[in-house]
C-alpha atoms as a PDB file:
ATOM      1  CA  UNK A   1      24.811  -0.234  16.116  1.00  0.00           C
ATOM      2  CA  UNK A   2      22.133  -1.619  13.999  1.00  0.00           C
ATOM      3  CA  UNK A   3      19.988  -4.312  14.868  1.00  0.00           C
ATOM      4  CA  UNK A   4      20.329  -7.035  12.186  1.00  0.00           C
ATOM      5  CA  UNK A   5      16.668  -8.773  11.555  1.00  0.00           C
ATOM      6  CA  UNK A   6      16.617 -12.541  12.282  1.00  0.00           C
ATOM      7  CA  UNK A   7      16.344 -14.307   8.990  1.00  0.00           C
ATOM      8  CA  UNK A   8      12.849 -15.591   7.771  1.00  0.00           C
ATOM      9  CA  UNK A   9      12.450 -19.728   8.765  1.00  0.00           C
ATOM     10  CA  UNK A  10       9.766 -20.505   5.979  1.00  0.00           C
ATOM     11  CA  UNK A  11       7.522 -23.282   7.862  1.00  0.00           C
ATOM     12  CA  UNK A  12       6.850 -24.878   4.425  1.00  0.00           C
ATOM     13  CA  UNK A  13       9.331 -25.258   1.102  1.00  0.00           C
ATOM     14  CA  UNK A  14       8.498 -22.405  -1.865  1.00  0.00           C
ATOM     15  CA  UNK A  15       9.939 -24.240  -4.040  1.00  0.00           C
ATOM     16  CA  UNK A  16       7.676 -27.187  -3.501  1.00  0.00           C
ATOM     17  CA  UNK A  17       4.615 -25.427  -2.210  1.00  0.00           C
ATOM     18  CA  UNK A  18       2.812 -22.652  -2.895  1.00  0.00           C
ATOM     19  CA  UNK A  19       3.414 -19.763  -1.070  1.00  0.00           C
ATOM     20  CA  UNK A  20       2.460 -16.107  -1.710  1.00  0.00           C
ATOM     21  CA  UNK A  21       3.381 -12.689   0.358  1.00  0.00           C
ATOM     22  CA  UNK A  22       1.605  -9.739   0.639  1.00  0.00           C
ATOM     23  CA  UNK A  23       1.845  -5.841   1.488  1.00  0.00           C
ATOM     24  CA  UNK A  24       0.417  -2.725   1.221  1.00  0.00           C
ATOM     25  CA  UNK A  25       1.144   1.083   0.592  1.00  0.00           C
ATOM     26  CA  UNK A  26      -0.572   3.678   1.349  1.00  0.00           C
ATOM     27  CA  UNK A  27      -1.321   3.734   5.144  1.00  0.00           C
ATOM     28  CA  UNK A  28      -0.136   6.890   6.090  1.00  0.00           C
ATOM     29  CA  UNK A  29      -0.995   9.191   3.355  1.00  0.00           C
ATOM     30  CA  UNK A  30      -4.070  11.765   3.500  1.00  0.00           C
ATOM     31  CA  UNK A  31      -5.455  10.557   0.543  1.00  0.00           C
ATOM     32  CA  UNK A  32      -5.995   8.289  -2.373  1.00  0.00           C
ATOM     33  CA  UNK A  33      -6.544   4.442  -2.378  1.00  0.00           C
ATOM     34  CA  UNK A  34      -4.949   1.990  -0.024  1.00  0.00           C
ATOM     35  CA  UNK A  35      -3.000  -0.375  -2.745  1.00  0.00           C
ATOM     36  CA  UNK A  36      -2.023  -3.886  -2.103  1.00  0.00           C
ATOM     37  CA  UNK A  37      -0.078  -6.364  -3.672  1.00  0.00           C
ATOM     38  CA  UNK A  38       0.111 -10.529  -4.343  1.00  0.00           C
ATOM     39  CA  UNK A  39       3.060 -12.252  -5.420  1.00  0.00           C
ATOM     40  CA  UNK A  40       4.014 -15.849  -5.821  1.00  0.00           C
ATOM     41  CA  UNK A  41       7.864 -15.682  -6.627  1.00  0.00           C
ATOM     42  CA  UNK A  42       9.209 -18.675  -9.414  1.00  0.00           C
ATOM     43  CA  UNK A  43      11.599 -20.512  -7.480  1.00  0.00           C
ATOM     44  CA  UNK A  44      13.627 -21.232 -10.729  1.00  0.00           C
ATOM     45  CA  UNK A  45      13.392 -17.536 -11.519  1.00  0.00           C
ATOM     46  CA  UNK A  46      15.070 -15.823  -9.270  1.00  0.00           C
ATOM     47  CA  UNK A  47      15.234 -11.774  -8.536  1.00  0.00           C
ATOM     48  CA  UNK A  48      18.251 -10.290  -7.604  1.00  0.00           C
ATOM     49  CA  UNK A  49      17.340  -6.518  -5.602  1.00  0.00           C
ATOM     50  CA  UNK A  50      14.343  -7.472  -3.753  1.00  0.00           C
ATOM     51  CA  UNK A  51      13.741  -5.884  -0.948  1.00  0.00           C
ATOM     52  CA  UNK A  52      11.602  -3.223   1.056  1.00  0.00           C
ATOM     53  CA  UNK A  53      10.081  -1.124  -1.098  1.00  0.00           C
ATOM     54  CA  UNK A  54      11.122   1.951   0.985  1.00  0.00           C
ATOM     55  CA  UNK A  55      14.726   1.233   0.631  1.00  0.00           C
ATOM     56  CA  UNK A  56      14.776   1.177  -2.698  1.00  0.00           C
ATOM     57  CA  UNK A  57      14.836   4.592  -4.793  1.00  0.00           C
ATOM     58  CA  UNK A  58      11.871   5.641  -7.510  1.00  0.00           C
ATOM     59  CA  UNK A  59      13.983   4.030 -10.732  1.00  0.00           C
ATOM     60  CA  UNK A  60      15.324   0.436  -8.692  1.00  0.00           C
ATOM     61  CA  UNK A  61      11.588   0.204  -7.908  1.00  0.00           C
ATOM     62  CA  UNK A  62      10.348   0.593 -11.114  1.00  0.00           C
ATOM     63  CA  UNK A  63      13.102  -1.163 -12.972  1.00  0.00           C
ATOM     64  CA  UNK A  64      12.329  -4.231 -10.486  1.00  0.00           C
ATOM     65  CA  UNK A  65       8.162  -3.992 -10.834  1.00  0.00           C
ATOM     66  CA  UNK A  66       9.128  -5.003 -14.751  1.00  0.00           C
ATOM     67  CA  UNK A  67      10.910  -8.164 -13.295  1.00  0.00           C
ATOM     68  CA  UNK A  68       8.590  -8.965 -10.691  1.00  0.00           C
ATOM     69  CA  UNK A  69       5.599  -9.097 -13.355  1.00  0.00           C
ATOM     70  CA  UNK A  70       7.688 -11.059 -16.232  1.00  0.00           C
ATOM     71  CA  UNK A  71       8.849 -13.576 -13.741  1.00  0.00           C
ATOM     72  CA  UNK A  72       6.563 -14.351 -10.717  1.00  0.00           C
ATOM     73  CA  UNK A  73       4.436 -17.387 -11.171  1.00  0.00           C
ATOM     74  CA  UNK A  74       1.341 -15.003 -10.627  1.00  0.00           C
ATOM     75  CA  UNK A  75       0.690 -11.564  -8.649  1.00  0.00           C
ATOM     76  CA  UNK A  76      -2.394  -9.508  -7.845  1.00  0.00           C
ATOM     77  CA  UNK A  77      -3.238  -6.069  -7.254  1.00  0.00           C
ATOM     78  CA  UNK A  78      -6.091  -4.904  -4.762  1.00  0.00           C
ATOM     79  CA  UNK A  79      -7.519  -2.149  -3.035  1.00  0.00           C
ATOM     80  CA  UNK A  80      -9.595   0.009  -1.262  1.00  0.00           C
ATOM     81  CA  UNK A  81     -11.153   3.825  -1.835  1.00  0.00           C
ATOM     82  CA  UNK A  82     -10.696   6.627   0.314  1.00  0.00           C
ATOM     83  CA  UNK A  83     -15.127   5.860   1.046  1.00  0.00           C
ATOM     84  CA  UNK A  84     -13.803   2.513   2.453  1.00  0.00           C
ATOM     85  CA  UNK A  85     -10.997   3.650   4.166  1.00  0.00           C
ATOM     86  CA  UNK A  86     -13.514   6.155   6.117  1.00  0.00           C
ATOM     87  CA  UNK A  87     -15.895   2.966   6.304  1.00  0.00           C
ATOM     88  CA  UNK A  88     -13.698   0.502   7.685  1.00  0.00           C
ATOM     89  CA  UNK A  89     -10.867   2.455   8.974  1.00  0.00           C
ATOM     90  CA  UNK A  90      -7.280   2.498   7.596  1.00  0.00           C
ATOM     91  CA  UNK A  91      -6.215  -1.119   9.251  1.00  0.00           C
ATOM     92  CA  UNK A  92      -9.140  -2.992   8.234  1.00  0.00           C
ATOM     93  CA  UNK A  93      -9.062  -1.194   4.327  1.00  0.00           C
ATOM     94  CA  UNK A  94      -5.448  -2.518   4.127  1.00  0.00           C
ATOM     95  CA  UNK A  95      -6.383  -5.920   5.084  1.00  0.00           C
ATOM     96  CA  UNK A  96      -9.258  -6.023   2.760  1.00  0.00           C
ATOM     97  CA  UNK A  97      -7.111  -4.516   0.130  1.00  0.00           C
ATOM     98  CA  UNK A  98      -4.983  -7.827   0.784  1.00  0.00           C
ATOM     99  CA  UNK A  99      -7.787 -10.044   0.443  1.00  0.00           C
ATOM    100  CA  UNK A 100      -8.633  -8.281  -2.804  1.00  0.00           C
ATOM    101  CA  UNK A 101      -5.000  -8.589  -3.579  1.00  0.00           C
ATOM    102  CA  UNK A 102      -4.927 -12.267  -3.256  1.00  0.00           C
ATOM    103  CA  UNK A 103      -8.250 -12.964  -4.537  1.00  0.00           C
ATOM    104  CA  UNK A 104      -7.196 -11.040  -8.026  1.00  0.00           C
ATOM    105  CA  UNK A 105      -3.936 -13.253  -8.257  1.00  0.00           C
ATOM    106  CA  UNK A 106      -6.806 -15.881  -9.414  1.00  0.00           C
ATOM    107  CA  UNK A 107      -3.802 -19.049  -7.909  1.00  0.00           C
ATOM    108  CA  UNK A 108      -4.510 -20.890  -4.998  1.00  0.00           C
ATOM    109  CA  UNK A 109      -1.866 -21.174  -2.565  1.00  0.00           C
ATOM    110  CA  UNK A 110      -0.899 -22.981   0.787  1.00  0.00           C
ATOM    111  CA  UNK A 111       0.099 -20.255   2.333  1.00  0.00           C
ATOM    112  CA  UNK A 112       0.268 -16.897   2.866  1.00  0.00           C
ATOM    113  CA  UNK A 113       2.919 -14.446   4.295  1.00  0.00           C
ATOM    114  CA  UNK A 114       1.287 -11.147   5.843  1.00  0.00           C
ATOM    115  CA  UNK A 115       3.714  -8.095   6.189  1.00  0.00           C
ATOM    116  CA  UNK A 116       3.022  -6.759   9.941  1.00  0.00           C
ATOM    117  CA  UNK A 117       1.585  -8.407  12.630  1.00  0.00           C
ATOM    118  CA  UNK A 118      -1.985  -8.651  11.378  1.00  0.00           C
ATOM    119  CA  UNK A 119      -3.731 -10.993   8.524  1.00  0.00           C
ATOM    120  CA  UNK A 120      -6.629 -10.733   6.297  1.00  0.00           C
ATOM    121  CA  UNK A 121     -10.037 -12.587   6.772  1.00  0.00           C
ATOM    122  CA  UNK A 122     -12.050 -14.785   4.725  1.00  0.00           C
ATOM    123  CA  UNK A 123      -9.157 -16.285   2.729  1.00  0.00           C
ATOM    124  CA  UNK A 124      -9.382 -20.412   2.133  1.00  0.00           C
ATOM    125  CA  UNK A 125      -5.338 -20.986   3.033  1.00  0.00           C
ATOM    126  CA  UNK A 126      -3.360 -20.987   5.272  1.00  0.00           C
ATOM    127  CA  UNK A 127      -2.118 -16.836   7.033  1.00  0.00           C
ATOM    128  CA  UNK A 128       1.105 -15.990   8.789  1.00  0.00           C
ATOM    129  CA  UNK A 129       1.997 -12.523   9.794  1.00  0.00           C
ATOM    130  CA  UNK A 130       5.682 -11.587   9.844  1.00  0.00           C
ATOM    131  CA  UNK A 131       6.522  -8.561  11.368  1.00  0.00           C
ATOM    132  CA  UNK A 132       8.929  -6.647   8.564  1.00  0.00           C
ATOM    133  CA  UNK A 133       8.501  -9.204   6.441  1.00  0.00           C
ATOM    134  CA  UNK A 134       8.955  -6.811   3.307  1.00  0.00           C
ATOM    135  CA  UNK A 135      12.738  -6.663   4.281  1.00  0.00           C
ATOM    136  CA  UNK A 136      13.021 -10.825   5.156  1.00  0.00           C
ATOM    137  CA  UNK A 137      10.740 -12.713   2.996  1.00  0.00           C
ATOM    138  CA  UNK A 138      11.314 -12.231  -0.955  1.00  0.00           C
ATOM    139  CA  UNK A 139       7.466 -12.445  -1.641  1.00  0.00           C
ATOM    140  CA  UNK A 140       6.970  -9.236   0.286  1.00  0.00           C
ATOM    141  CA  UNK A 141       9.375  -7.755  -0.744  1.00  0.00           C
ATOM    142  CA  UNK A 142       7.917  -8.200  -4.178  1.00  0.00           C
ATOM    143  CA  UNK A 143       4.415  -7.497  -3.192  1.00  0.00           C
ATOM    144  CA  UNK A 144       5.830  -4.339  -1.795  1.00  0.00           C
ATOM    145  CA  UNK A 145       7.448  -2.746  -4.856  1.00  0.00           C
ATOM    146  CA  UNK A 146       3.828  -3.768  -6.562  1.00  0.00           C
ATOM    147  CA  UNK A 147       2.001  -1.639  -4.155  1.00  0.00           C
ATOM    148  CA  UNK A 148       4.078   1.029  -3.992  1.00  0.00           C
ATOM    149  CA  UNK A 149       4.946   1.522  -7.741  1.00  0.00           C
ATOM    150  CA  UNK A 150       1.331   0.842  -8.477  1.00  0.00           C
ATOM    151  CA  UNK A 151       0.105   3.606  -5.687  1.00  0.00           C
ATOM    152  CA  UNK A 152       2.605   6.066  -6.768  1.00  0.00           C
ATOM    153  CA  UNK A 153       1.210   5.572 -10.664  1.00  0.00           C
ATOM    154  CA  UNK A 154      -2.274   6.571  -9.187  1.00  0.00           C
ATOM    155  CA  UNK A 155      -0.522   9.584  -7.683  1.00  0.00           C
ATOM    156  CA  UNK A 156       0.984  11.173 -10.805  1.00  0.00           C
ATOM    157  CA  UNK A 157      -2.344  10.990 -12.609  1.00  0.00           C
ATOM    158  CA  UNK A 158      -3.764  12.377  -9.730  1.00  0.00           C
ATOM    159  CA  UNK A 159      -1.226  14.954  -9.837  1.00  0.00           C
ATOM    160  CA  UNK A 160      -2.209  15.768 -14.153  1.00  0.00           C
ATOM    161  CA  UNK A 161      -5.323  16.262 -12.878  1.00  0.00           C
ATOM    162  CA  UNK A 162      -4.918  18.409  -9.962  1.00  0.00           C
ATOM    163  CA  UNK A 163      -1.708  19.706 -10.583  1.00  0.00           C
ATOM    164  CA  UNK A 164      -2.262  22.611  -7.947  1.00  0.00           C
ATOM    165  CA  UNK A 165      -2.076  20.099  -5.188  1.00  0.00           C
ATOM    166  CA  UNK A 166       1.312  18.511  -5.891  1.00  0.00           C
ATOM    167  CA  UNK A 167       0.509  15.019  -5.779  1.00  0.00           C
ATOM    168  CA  UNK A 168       3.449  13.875  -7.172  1.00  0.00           C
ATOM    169  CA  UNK A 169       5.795  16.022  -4.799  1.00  0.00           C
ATOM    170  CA  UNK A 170       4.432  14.669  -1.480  1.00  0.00           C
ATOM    171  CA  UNK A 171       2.226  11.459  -2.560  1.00  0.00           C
ATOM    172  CA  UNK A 172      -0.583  12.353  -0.448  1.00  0.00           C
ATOM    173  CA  UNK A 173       1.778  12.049   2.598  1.00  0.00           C
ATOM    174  CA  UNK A 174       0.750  14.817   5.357  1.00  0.00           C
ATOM    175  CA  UNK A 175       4.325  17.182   4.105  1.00  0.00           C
ATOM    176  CA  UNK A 176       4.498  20.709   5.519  1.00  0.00           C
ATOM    177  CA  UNK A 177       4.153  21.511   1.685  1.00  0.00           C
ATOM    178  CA  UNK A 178       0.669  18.966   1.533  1.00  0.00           C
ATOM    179  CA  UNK A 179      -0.980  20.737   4.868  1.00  0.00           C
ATOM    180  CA  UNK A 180       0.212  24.098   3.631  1.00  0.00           C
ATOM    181  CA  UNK A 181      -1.571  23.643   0.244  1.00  0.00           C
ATOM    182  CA  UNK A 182      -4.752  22.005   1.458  1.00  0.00           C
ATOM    183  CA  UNK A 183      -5.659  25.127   3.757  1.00  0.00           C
ATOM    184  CA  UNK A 184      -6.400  27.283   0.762  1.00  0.00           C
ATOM    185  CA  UNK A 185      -7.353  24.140  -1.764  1.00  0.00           C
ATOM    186  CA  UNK A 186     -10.743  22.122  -1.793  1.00  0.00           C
ATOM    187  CA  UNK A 187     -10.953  19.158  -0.133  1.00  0.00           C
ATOM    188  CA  UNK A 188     -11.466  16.772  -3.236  1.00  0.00           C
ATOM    189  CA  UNK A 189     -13.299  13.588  -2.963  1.00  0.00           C
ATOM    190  CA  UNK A 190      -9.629  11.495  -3.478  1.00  0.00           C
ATOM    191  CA  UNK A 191      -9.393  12.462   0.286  1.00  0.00           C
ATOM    192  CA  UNK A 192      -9.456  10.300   3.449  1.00  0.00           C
ATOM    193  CA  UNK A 193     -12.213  12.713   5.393  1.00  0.00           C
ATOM    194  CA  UNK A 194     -12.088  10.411   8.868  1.00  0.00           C
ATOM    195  CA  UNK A 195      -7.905  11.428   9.180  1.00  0.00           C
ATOM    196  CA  UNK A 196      -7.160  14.150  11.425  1.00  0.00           C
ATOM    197  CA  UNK A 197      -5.888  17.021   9.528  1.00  0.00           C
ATOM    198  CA  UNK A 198      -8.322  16.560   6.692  1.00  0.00           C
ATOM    199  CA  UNK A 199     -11.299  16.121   9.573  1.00  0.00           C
ATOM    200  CA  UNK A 200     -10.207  19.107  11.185  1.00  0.00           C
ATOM    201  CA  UNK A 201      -9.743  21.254   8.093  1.00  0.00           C
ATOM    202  CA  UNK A 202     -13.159  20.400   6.807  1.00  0.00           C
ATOM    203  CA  UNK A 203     -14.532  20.518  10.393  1.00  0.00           C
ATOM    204  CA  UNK A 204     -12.646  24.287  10.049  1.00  0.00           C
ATOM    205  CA  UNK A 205     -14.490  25.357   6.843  1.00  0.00           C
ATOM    206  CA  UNK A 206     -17.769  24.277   8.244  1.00  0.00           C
ATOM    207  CA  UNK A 207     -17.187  26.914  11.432  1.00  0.00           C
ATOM    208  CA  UNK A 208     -15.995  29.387   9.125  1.00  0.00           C
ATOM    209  CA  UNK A 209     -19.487  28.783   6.715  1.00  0.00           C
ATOM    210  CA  UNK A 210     -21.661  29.511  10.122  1.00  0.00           C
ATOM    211  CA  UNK A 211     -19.225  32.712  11.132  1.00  0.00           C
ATOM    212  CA  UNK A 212     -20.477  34.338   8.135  1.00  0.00           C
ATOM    213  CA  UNK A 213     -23.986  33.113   8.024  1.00  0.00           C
ATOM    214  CA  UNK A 214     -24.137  34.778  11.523  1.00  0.00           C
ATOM    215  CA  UNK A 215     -22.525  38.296  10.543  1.00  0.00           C
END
């Protein structure tokens, strides 16, 4: 049976204060930009549908970005490159991309909610992580369709551009049909080169280039 998650206790009112969640997509993929998202939700605008961004199919996502945008009090959208992701490493680039996310909303708030168990640095408010908070606190849930519908845009121009990859197939996600293509494809500089099977294929290629310098 199903463990049902304990509903969110906010520590301070939304509707009287201030308060802003935030999440990211993007984590797992091979490539392209970690994206996160801002929101401060209207209290007398409420959104019916919100919830994790990965429950939610392609069209309810997109439908509910619309909403999200018309009737939050503000959002922000923030990231990091696959160069900072290498830099910084995948945790710290979504955290940043947070930051960023927050720091584009251009609203001050009292407090913000952190999907996870981790928050960003360097923020003037008040942080509190809640661990899958993109199913229990509207504001993620809200910053999570942002992030993902925004991260999946980047993927299907991605994908116009290098159709041969399939970007819009697997989203950058390490598929059988992703790791099967990249063997015979470049490695293109929209990839994460510090992940494992894109380390390993380039470290691959560079064996290969001294086999046949040798022969």
């Amino acid at each position: 049976m199903k463990k049902e998650l304990e509903p969110w206790i906010y520590p301070i009112d939304p509707k009287t204060h201030l308060v802003c969640g935030t999440d990211e997509a993007g984590r797992g993929p091979l490539m392209g930009n970690v994206v996160a998202a801002c929101v401060i939700l209207d209290p007398n605008k409420p959104i019916e549908g919100l919830n994790d961004s990965k429950k939610l199919s392609e069209k309810k996502r997109a439908a509910l970005e619309i909403v999200i945008k018309e009737r939050a009090l503000a959002y922000g959208i923030g990231q990091c490159t696959p160069e900072e992701i290498d830099s910084l490493n995948i945790l710290h680039a979504s955290l940043e991309a947070m930051r960023r996310a927050y720091l584009n909303m251009h609203k001050d708030c009292e407090l913000m909610l952190v999907d996870g168990n981790k928050t960003p640095s360097d923020l003037p408010l008040a942080m509190q992580a809640v661990v899958k908070g993109d199913a229990r606190v509207p504001e993620i849930a809200a910053a999570s369709i942002l992030a993902k519908v925004e991260r999946d845009r980047q993927m299907m121009e991605l994908d116009k551009l290098y159709p041969e990859y399939q970007f819009a197939k697997h989203k950058g996600y390490p598929t059988a049909l992703h790791l099967e293509l990249l063997q015979s494809l470049p490695v293109l500089s929209c990839y994460r080169r510090s992940f494992g099977p894109v380390k390993r294929h380039l470290q691959s290629l560079g064996a290969d280039m001294e086999n046949e310098q040798d022969l």
